[in-house]
PDB file of N, CA and C in Angstrom:
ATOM      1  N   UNK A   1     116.928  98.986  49.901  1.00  0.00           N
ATOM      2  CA  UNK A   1     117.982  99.876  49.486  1.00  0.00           C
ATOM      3  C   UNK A   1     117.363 101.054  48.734  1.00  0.00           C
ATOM      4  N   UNK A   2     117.714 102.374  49.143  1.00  0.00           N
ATOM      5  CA  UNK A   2     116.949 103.076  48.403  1.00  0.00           C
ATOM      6  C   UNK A   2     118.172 103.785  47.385  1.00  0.00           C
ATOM      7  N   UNK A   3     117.241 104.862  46.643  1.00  0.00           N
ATOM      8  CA  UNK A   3     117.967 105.527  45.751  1.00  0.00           C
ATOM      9  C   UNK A   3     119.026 106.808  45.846  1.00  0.00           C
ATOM     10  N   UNK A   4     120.144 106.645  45.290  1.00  0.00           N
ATOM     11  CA  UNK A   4     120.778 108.420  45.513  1.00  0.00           C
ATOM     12  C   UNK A   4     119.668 109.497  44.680  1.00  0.00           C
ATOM     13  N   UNK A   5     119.878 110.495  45.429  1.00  0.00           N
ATOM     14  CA  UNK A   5     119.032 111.832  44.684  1.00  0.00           C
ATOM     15  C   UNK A   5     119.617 112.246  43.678  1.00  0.00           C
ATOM     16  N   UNK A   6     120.882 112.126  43.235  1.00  0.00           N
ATOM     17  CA  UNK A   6     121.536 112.535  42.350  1.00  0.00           C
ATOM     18  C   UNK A   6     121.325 111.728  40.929  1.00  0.00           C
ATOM     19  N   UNK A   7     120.792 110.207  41.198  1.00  0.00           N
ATOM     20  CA  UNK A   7     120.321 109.632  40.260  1.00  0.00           C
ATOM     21  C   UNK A   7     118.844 109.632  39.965  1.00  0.00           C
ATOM     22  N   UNK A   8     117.940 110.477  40.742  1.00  0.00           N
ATOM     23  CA  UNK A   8     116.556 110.246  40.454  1.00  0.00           C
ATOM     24  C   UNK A   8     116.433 111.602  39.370  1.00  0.00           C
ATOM     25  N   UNK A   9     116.029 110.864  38.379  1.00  0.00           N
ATOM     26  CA  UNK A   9     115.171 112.199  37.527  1.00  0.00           C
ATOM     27  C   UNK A   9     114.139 112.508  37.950  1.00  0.00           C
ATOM     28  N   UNK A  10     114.014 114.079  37.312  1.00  0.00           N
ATOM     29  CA  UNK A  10     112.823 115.158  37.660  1.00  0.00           C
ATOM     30  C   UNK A  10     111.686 115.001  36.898  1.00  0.00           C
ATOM     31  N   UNK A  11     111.954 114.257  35.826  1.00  0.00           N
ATOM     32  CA  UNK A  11     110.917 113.972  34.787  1.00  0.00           C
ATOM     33  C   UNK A  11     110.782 112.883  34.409  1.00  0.00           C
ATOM     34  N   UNK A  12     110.825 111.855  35.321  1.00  0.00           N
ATOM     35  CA  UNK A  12     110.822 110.610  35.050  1.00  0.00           C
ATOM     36  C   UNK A  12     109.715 109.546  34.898  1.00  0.00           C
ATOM     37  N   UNK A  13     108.073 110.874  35.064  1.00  0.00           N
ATOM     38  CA  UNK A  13     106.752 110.243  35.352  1.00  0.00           C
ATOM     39  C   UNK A  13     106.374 111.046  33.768  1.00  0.00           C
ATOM     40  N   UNK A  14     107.226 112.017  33.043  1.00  0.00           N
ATOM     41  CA  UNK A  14     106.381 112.553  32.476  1.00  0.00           C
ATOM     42  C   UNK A  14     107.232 112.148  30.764  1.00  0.00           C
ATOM     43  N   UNK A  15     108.192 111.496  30.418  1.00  0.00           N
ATOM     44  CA  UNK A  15     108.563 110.860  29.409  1.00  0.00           C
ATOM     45  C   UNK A  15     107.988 109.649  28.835  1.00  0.00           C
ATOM     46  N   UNK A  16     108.634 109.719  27.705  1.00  0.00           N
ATOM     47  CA  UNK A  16     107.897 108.454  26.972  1.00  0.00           C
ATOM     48  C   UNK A  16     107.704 107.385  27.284  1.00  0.00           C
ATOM     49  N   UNK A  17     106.894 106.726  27.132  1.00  0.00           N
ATOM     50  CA  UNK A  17     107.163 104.964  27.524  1.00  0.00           C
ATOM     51  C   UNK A  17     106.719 103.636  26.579  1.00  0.00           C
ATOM     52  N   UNK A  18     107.002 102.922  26.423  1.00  0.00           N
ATOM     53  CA  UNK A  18     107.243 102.526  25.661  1.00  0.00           C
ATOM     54  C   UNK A  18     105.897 100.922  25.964  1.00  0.00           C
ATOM     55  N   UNK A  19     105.540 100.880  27.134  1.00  0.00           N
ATOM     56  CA  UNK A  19     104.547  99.842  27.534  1.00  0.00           C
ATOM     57  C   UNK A  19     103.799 100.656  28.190  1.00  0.00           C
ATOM     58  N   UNK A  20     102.417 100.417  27.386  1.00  0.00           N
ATOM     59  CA  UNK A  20     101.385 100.804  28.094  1.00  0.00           C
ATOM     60  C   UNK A  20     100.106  99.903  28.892  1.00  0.00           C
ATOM     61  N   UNK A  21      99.251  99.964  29.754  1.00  0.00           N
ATOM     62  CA  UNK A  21      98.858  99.641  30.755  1.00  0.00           C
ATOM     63  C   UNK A  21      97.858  98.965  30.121  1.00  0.00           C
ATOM     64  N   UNK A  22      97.076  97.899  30.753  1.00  0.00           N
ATOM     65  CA  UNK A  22      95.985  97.566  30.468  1.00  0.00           C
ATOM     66  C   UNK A  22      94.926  98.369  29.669  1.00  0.00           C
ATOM     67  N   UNK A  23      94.790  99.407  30.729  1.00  0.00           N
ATOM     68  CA  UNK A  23      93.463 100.445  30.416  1.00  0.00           C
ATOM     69  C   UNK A  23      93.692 101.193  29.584  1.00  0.00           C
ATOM     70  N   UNK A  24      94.777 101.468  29.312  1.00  0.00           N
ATOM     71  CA  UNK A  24      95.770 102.568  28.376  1.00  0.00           C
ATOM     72  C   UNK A  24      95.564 101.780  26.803  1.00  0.00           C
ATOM     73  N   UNK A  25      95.881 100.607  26.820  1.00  0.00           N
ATOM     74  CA  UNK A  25      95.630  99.847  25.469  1.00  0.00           C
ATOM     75  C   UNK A  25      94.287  99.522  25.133  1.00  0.00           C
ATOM     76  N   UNK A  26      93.478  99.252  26.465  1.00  0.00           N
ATOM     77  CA  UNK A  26      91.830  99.375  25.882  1.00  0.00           C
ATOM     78  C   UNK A  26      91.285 100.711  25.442  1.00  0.00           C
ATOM     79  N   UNK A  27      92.045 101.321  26.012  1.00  0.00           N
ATOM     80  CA  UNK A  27      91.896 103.161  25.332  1.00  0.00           C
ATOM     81  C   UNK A  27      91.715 103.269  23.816  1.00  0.00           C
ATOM     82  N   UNK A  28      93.493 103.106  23.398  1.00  0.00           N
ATOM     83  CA  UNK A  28      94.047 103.117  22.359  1.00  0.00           C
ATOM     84  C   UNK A  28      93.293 101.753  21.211  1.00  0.00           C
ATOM     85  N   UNK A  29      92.509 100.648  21.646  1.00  0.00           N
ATOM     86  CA  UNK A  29      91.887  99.792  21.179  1.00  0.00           C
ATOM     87  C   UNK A  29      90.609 100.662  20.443  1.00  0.00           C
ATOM     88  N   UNK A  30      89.903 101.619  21.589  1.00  0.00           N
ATOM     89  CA  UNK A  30      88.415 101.500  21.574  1.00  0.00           C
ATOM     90  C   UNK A  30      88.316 103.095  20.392  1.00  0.00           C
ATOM     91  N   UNK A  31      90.037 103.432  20.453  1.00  0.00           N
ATOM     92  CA  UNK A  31      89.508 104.635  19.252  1.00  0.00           C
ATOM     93  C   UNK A  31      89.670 104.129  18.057  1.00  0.00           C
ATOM     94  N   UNK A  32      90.450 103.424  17.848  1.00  0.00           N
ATOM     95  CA  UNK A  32      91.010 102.189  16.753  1.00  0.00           C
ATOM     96  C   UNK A  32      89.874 101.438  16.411  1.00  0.00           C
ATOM     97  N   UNK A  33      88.722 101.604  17.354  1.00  0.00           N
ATOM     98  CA  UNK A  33      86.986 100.759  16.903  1.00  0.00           C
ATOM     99  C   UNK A  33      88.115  98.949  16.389  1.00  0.00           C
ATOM    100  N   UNK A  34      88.688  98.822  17.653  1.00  0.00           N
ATOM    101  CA  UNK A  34      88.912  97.414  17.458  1.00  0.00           C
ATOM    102  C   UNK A  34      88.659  96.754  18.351  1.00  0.00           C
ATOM    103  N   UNK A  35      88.367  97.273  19.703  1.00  0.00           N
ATOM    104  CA  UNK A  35      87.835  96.646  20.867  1.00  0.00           C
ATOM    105  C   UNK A  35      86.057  97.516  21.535  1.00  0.00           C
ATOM    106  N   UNK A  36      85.188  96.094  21.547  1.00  0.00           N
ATOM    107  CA  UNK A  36      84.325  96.394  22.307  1.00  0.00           C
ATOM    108  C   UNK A  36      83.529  95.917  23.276  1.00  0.00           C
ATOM    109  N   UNK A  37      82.866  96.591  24.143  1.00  0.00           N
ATOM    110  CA  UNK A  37      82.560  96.281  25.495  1.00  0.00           C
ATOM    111  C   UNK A  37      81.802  94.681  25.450  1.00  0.00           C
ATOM    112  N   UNK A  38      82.301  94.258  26.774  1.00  0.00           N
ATOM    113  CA  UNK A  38      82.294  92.663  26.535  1.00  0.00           C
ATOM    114  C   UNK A  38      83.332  91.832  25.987  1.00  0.00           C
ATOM    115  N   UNK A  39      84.388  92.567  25.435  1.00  0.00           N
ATOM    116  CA  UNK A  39      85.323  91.725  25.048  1.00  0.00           C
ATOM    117  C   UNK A  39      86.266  91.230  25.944  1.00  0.00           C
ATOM    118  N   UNK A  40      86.902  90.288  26.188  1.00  0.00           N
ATOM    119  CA  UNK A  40      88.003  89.741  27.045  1.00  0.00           C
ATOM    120  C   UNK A  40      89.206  90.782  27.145  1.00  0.00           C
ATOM    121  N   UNK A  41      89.393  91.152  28.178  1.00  0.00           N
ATOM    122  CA  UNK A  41      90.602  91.630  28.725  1.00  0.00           C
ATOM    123  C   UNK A  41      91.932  91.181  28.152  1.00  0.00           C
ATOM    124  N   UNK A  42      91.288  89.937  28.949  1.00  0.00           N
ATOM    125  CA  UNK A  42      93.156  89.044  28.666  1.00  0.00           C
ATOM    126  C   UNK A  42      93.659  88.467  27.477  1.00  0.00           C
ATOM    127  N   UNK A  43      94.425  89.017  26.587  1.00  0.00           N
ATOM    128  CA  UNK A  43      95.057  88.691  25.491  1.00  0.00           C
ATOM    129  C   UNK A  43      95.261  89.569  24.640  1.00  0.00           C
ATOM    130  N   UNK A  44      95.099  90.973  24.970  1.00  0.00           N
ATOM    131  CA  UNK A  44      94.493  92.161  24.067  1.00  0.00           C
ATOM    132  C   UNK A  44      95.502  92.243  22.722  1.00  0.00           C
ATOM    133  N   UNK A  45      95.184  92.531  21.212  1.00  0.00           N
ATOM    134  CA  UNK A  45      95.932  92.493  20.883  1.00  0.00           C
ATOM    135  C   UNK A  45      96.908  94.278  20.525  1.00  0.00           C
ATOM    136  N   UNK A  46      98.184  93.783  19.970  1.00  0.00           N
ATOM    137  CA  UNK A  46      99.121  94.859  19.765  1.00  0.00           C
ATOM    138  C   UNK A  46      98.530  96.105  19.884  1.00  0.00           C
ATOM    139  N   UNK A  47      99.432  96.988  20.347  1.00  0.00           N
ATOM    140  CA  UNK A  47      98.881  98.321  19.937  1.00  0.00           C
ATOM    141  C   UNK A  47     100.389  99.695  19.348  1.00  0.00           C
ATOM    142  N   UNK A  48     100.396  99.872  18.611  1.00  0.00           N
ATOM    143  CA  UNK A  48     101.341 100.744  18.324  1.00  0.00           C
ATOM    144  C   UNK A  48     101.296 101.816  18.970  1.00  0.00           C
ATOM    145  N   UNK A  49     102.337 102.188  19.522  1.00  0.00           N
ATOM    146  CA  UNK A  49     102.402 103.237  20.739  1.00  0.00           C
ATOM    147  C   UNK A  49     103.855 104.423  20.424  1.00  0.00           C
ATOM    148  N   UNK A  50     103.589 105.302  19.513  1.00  0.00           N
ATOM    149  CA  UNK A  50     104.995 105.991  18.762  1.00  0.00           C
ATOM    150  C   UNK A  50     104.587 107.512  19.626  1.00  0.00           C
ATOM    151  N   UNK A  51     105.873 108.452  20.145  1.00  0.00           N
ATOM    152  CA  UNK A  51     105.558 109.402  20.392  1.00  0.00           C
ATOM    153  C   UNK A  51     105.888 110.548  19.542  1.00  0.00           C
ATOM    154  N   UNK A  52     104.969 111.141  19.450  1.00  0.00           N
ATOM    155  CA  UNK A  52     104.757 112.151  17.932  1.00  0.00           C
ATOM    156  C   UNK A  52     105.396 113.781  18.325  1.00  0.00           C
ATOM    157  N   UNK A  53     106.156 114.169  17.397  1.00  0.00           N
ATOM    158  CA  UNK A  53     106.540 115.779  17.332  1.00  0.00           C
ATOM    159  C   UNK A  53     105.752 116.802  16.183  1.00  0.00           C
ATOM    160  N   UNK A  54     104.767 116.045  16.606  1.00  0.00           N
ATOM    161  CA  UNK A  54     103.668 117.346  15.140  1.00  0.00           C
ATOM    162  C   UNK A  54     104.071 118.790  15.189  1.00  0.00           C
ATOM    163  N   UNK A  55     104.087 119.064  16.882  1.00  0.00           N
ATOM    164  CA  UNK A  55     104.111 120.862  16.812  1.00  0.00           C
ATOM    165  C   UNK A  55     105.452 120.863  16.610  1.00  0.00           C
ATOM    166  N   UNK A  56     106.628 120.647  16.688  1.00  0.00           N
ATOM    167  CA  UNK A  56     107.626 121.165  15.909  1.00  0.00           C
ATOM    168  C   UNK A  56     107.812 121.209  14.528  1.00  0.00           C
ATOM    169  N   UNK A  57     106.926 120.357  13.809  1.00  0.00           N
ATOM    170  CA  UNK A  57     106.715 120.123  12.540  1.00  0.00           C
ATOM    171  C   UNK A  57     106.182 121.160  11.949  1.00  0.00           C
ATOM    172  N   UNK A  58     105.311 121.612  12.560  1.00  0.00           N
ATOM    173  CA  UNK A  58     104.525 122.593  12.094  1.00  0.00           C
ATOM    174  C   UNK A  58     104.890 123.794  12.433  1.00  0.00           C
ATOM    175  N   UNK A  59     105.854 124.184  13.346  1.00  0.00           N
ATOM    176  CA  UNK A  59     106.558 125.306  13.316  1.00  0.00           C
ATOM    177  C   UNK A  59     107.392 125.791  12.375  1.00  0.00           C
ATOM    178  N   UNK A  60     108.117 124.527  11.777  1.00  0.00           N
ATOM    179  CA  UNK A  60     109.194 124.378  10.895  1.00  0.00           C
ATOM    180  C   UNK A  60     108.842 124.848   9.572  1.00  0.00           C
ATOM    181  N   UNK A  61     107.611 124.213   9.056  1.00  0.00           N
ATOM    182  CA  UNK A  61     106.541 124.569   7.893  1.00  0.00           C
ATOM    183  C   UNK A  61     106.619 125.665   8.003  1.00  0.00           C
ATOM    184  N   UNK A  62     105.634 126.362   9.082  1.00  0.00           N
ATOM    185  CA  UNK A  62     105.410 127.514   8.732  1.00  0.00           C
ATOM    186  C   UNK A  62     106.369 128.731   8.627  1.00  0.00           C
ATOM    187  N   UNK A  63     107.939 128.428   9.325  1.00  0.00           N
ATOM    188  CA  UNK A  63     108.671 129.574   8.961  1.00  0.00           C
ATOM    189  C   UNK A  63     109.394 129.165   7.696  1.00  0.00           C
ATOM    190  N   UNK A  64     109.188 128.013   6.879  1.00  0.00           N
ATOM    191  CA  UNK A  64     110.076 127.886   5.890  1.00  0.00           C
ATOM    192  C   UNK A  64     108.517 128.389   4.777  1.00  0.00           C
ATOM    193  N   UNK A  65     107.523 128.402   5.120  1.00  0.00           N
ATOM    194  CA  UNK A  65     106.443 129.294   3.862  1.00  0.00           C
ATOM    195  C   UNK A  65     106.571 130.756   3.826  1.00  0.00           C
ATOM    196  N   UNK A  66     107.057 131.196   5.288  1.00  0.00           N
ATOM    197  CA  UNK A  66     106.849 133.013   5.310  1.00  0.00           C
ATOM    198  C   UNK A  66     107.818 133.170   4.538  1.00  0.00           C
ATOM    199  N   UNK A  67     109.423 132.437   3.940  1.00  0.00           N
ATOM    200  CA  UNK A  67     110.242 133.249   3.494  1.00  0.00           C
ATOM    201  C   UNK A  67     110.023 132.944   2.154  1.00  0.00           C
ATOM    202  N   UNK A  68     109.733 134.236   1.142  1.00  0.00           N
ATOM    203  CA  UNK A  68     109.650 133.864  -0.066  1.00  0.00           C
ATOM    204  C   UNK A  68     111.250 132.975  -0.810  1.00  0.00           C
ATOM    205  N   UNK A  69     112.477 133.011  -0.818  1.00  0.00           N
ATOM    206  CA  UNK A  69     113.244 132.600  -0.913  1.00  0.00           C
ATOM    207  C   UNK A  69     113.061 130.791  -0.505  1.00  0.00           C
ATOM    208  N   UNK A  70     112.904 130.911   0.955  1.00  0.00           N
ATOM    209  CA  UNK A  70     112.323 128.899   0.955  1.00  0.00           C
ATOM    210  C   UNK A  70     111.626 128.450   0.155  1.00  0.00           C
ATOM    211  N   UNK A  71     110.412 128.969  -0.230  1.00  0.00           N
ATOM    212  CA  UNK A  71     109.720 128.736  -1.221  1.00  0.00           C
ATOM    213  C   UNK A  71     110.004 128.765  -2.592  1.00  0.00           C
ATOM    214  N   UNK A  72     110.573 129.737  -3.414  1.00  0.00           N
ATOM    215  CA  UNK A  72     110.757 129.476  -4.485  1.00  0.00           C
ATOM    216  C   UNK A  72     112.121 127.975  -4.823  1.00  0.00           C
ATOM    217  N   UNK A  73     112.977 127.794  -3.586  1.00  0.00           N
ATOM    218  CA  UNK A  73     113.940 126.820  -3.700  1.00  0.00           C
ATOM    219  C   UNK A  73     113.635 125.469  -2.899  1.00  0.00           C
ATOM    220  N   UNK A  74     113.049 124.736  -3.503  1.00  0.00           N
ATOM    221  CA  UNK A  74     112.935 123.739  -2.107  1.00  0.00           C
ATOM    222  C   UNK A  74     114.217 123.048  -1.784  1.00  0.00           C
ATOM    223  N   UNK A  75     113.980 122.463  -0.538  1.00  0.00           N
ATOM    224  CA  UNK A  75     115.658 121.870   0.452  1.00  0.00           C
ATOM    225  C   UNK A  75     115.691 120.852  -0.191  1.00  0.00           C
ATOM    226  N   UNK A  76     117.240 120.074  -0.688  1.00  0.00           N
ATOM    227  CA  UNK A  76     117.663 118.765  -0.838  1.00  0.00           C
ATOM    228  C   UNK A  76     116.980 117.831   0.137  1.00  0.00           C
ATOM    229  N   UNK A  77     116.637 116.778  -0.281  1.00  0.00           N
ATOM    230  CA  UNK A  77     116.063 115.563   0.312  1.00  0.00           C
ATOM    231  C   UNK A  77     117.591 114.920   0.712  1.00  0.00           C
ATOM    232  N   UNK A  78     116.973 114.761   2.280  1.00  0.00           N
ATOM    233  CA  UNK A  78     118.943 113.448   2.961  1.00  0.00           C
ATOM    234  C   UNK A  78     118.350 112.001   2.907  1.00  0.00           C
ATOM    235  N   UNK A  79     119.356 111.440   2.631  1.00  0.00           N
ATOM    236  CA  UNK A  79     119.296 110.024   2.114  1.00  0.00           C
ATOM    237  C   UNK A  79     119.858 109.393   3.631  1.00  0.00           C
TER     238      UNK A  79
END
């Protein structure tokens, strides 16, 4: 049975995911200097896998430093 086109997304190879692959976690292991060569494959442990918005972060920063007004007032903290 295949799929309607109307339900296939366009970006459906290039979003987040939430399980990553064998090789993908020995990746994420070997920068972490927690896995090394010779070690067993099978059982690998956890790997935290969060997807990060730094560059909007840092856009945000920097137009709230250019205005002298942001700066002299800082924003309420939301609870």
């Amino acid at each position: 049975m295949s799929i309607d086109p109307s339900l296939k997304l366009k970006n459906a190879l290039s979003r987040h995911r939430n399980v990553l692959s064998r090789a993908e976690r020995i990746e994420k292991l070997q920068e972490e200097e927690r896995w090394q060569d010779g070690d067993p494959v099978l059982g690998l442990p956890k790997v935290a896998h969060r997807k990060g918005h730094a560059a909007k972060k840092a856009e945000k920063a920097e137009g709230e430093a250019a205005s002298p007004a942001a700066a002299a007032a800082p924003a309420p903290k939301k609870k």
